[in-house]
Protein backbone atom coordinates (compact mmCIF):
# COMPACT_ATOMS: atom_id res chain seq x y z
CA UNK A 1 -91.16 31.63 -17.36
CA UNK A 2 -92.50 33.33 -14.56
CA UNK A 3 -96.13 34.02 -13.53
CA UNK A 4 -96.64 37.54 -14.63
CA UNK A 5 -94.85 36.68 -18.13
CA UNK A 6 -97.24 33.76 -18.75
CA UNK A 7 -100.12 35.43 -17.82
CA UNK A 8 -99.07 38.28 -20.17
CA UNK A 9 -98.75 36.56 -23.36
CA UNK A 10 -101.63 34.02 -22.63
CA UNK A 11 -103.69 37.14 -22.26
CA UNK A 12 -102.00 38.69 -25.23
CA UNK A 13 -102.60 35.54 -27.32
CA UNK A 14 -106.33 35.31 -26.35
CA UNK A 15 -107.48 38.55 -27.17
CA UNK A 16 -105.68 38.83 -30.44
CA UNK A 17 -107.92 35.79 -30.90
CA UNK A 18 -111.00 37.75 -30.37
CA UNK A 19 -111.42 35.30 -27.43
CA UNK A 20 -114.19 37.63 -24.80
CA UNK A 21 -112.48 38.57 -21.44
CA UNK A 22 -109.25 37.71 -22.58
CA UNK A 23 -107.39 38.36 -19.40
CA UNK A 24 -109.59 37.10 -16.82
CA UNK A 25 -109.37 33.89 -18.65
CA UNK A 26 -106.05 33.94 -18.60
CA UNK A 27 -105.82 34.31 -15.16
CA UNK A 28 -108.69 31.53 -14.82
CA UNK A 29 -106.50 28.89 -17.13
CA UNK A 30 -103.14 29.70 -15.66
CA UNK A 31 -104.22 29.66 -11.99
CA UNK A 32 -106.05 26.22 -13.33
CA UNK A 33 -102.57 25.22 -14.41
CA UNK A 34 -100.98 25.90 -10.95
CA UNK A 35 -102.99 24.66 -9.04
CA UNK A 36 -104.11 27.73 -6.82
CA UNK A 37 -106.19 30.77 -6.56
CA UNK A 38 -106.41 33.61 -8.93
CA UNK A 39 -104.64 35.62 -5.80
CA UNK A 40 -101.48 34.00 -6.38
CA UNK A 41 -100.85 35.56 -9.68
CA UNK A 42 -100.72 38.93 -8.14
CA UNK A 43 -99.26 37.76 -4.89
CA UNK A 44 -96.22 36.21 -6.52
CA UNK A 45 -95.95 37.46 -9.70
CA UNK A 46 -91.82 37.56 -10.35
CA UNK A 47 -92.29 33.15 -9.55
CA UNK A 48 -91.19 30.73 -11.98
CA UNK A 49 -93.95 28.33 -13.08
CA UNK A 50 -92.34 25.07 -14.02
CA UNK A 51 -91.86 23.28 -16.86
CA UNK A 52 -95.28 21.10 -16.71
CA UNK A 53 -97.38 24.26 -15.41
CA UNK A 54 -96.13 25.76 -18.35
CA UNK A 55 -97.19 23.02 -20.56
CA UNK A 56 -101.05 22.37 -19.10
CA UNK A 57 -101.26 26.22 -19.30
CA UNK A 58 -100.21 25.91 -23.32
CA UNK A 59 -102.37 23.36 -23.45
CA UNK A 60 -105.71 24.97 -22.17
CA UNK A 61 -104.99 28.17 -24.09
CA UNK A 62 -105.15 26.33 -26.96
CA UNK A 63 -108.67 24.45 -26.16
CA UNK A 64 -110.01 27.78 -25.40
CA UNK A 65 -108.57 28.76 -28.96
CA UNK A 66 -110.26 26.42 -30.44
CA UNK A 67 -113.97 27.36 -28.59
CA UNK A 68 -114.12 24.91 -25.86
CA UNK A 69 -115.75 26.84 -22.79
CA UNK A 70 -113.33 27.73 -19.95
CA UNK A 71 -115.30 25.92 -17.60
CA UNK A 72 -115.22 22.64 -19.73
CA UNK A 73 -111.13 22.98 -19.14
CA UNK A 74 -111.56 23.74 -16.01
CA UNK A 75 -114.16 21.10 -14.84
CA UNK A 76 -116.02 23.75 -12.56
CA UNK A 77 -118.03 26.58 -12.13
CA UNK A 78 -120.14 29.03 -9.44
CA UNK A 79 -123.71 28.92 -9.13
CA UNK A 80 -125.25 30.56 -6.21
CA UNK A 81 -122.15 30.72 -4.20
CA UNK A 82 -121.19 27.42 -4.57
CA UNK A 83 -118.63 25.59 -6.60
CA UNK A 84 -120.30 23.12 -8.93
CA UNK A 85 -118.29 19.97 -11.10
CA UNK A 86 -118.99 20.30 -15.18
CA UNK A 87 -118.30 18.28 -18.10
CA UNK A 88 -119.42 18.57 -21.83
CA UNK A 89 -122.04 15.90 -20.38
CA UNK A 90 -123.83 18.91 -19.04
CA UNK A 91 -124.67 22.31 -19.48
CA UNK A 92 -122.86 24.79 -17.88
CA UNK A 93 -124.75 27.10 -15.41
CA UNK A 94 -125.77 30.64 -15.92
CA UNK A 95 -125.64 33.37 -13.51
CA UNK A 96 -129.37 33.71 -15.44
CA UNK A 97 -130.44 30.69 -13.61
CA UNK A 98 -129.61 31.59 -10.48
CA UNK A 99 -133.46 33.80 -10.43
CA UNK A 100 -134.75 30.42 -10.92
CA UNK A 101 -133.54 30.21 -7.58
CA UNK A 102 -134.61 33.25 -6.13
CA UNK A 103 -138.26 33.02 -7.81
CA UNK A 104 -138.36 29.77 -5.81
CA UNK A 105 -137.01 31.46 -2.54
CA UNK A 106 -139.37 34.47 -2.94
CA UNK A 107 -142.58 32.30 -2.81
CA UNK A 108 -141.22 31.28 0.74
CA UNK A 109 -142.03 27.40 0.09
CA UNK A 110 -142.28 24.32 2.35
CA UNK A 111 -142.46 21.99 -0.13
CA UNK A 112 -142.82 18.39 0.81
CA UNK A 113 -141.60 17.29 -2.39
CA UNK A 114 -139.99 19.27 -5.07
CA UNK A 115 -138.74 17.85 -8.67
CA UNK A 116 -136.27 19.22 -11.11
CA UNK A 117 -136.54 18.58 -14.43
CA UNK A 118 -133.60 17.63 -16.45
CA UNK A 119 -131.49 18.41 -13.48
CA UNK A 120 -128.19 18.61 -15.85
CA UNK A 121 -125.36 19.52 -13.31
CA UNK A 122 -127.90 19.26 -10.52
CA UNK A 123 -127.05 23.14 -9.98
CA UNK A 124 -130.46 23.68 -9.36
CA UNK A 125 -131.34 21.09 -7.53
CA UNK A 126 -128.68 20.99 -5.38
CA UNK A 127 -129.15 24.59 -4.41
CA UNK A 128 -132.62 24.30 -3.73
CA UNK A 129 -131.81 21.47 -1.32
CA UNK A 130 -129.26 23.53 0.65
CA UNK A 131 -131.28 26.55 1.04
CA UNK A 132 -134.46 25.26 1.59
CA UNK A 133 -133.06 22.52 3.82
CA UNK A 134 -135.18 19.77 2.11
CA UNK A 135 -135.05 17.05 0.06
CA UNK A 136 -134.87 17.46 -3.50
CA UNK A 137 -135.81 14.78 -6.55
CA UNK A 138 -134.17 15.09 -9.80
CA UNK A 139 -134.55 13.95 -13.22
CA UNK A 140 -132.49 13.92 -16.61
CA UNK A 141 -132.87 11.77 -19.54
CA UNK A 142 -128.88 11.39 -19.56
CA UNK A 143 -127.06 8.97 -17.51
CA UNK A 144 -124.37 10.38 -17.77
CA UNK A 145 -125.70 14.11 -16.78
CA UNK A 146 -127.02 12.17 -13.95
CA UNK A 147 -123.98 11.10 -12.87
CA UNK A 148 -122.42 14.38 -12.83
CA UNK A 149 -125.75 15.76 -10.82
CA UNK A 150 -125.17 12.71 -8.03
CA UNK A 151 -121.01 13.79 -7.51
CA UNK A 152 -121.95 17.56 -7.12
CA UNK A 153 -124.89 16.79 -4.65
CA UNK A 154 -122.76 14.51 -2.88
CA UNK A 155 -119.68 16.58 -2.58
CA UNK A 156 -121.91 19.23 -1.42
CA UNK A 157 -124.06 17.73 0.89
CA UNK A 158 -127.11 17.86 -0.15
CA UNK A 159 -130.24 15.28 -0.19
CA UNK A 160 -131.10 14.99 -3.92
CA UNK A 161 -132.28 11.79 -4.88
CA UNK A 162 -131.61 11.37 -9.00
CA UNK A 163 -133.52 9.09 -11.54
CA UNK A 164 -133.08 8.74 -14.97
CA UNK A 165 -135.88 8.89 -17.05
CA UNK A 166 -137.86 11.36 -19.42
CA UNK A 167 -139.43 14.30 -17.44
CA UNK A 168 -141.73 13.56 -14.90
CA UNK A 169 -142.38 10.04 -16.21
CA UNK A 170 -141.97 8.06 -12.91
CA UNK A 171 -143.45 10.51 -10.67
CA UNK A 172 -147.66 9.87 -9.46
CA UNK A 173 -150.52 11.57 -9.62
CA UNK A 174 -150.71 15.29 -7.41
CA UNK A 175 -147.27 13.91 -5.52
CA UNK A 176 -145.31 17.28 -5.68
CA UNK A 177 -145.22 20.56 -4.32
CA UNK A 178 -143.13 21.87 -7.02
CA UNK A 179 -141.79 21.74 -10.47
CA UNK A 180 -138.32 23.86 -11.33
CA UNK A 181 -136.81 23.07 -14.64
CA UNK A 182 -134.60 24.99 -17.25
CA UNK A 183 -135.70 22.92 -20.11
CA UNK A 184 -134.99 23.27 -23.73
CA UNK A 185 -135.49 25.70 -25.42
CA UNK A 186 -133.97 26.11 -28.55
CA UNK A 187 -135.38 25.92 -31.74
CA UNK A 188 -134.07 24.00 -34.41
CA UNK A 189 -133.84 26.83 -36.85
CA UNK A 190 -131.44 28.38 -34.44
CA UNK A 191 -129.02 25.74 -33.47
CA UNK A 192 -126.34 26.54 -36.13
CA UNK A 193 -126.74 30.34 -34.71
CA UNK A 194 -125.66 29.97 -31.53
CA UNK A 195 -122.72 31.01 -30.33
CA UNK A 196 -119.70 27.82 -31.39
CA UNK A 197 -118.69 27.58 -27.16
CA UNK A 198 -122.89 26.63 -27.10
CA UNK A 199 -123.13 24.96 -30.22
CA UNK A 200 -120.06 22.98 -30.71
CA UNK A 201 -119.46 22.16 -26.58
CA UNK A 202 -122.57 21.74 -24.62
CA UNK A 203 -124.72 19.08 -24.95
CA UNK A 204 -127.72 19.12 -27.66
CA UNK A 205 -130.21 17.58 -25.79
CA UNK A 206 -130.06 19.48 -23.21
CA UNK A 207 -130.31 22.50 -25.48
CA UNK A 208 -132.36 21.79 -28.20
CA UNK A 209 -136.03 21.85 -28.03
CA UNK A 210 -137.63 21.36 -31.58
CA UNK A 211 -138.82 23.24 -34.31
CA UNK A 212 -140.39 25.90 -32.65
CA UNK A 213 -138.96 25.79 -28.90
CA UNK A 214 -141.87 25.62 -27.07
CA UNK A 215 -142.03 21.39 -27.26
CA UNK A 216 -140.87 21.12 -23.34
CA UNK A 217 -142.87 23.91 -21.88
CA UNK A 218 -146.22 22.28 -23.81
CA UNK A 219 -145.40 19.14 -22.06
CA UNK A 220 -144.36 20.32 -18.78
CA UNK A 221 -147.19 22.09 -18.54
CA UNK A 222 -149.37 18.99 -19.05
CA UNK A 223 -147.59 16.98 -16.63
CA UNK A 224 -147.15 20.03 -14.13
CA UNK A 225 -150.75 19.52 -13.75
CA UNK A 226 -150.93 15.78 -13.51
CA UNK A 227 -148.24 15.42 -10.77
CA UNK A 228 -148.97 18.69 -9.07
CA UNK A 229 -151.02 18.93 -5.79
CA UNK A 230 -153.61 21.52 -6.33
CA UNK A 231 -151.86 25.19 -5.07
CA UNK A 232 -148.85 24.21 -5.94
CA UNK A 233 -145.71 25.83 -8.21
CA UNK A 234 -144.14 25.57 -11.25
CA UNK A 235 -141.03 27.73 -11.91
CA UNK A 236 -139.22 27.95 -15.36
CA UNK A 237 -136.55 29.33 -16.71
CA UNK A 238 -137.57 31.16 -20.48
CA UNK A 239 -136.26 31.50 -23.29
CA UNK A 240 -135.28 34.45 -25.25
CA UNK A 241 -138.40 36.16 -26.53
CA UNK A 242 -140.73 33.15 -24.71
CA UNK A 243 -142.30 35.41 -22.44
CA UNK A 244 -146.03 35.14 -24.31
CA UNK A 245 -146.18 31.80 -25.77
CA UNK A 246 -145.37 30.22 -22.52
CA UNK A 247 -148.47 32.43 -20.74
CA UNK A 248 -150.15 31.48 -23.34
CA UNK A 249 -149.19 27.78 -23.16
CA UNK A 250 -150.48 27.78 -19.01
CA UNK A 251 -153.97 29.53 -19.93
CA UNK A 252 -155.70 26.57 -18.66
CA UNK A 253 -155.32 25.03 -15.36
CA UNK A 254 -153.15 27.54 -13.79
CA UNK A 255 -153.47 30.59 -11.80
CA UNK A 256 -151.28 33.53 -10.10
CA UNK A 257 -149.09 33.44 -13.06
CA UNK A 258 -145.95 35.86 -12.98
CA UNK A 259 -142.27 36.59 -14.98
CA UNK A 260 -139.52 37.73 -13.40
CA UNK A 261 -136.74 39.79 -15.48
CA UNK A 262 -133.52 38.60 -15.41
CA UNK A 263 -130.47 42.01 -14.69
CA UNK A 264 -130.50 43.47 -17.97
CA UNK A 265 -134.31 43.06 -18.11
CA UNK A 266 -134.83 40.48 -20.14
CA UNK A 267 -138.42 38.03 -18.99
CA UNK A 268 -136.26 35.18 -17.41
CA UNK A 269 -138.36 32.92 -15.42
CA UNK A 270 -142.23 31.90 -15.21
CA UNK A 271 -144.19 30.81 -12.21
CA UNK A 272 -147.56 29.52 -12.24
CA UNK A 273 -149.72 27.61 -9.50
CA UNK A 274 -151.84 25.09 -10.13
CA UNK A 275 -155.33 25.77 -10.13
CA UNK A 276 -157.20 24.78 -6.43
């Protein structure tokens, strides 16, 4: 079987599937399979791939099949240039996120002390940490989220110090200088909706919110201001169609509000200061 064959009928297989993008990730699972870059399968297409390529490449065409994520087979994925470690423990990153990023970067911070909220992968956290050069605190209610957060900031080399706990729980009074999270947001209503990759794969905690999907941005908001120094941020990622309840959810106690759009214009992320 050589590399141009496989990737032929794995692409062939995937899209008669209905599977989205059914080439690319049959380029993604195959190279996966071999071991090496997606370059390869154009480089050296007329190469054999060996019996037990062959047979890890049957075998993540079928998970994909069956609706797990590509990146769940794979174990990684890119967020902001860099290559991050996933597991169903945690959700995957969005491109989307990444302008949680940028909103951060664009109020040109020197944050003492920053703190992401249910830190997940620690994509966010991480990043922050290697742009801004700082150090970063984390939470996540999952130990085992936190777990993956610690091996990505460590094989990355950033300063992100992780505790496991509810929200802001353990952090004091006006100690931070920011407050990034992409919380839940999902209501409950909507859970059997979403796409089965989403619903079936990623972790409900991390997705689910409550019955009407506001829950975490109602209590972020009250503990934004408790552990908030006076002038500084809070930066969130929305959901769909949250643009309006979450201003109206910050009406008191917070100032220089603003939403950025995400590429296809969509309200993506909130910012709000804390009052002086």
């Amino acid at each position: 079987m050589t590399v141009q064959t496989a990737l032929l009928q794995g692409a062939k297989i995937l899209d008669d599937s209905g599977i989205p993008a059914a080439r690319l990730t049959a380029e993604v699972l195959l190279s996966h399979a071999l071991g090496r870059e997606r370059t390869y399968l154009y480089s050296y297409p007329e190469a054999d791939i060996g019996d037990l390529a062959w047979l890890h490449y049957g075998r993540y065409l079928h998970e994909r099949l069956q609706g797990k994520p590509t990146q769940y087979i794979t174990r990684k994925q890119d967020f902001f240039g860099r290559e991050f470690r996933v597991s169903p423990d945690v959700l995957i990153p969005r491109p989307e996120t990444e302008h949680v990023i940028e909103q951060v970067l664009a109020l040109n911070p020197h944050p003492s002390r920053i703190v992401d909220v249910g830190c997940g992968s620690g994509a966010i956290a991480v990043t922050l940490s290697l742009e801004l050069g700082c150090v970063v605190f984390a939470t996540d209610i999952s130990p085992a989220a936190a777990a993956v957060a610690r091996a990505n900031a460590a094989a990355l080399g950033a300063t992100v110090h992780i505790v496991v706990c509810d929200l802001l729980a353990p952090v004091g009074a006006c100690e931070c200088d920011l407050v990034v999270s992409n919380p839940p947001y999902v209501p409950k209503s909507q859970l059997e909706s979403l796409q089965r990759e989403v619903r079936d794969y990623e972790p409900v905690t991390a997705l689910l919110a409550g019955e009407a999907g506001t829950e975490f941005y109602e209590r972020l908001a009250d503990e934004g201001k408790r552990v908030l120094r006076p002038g500084g941020y809070i930066v969130l990622e929305l959901g769909f169609s949250f643009s309006e309840p979450v201003r109206s959810i910050f009406q008191h106690g917070w100032d220089h509000i603003s939403v950025l759009p995400d590429l296809a214009g969509i309200p993506r992320v909130f910012a709000a200061r804390r009052t002086r």
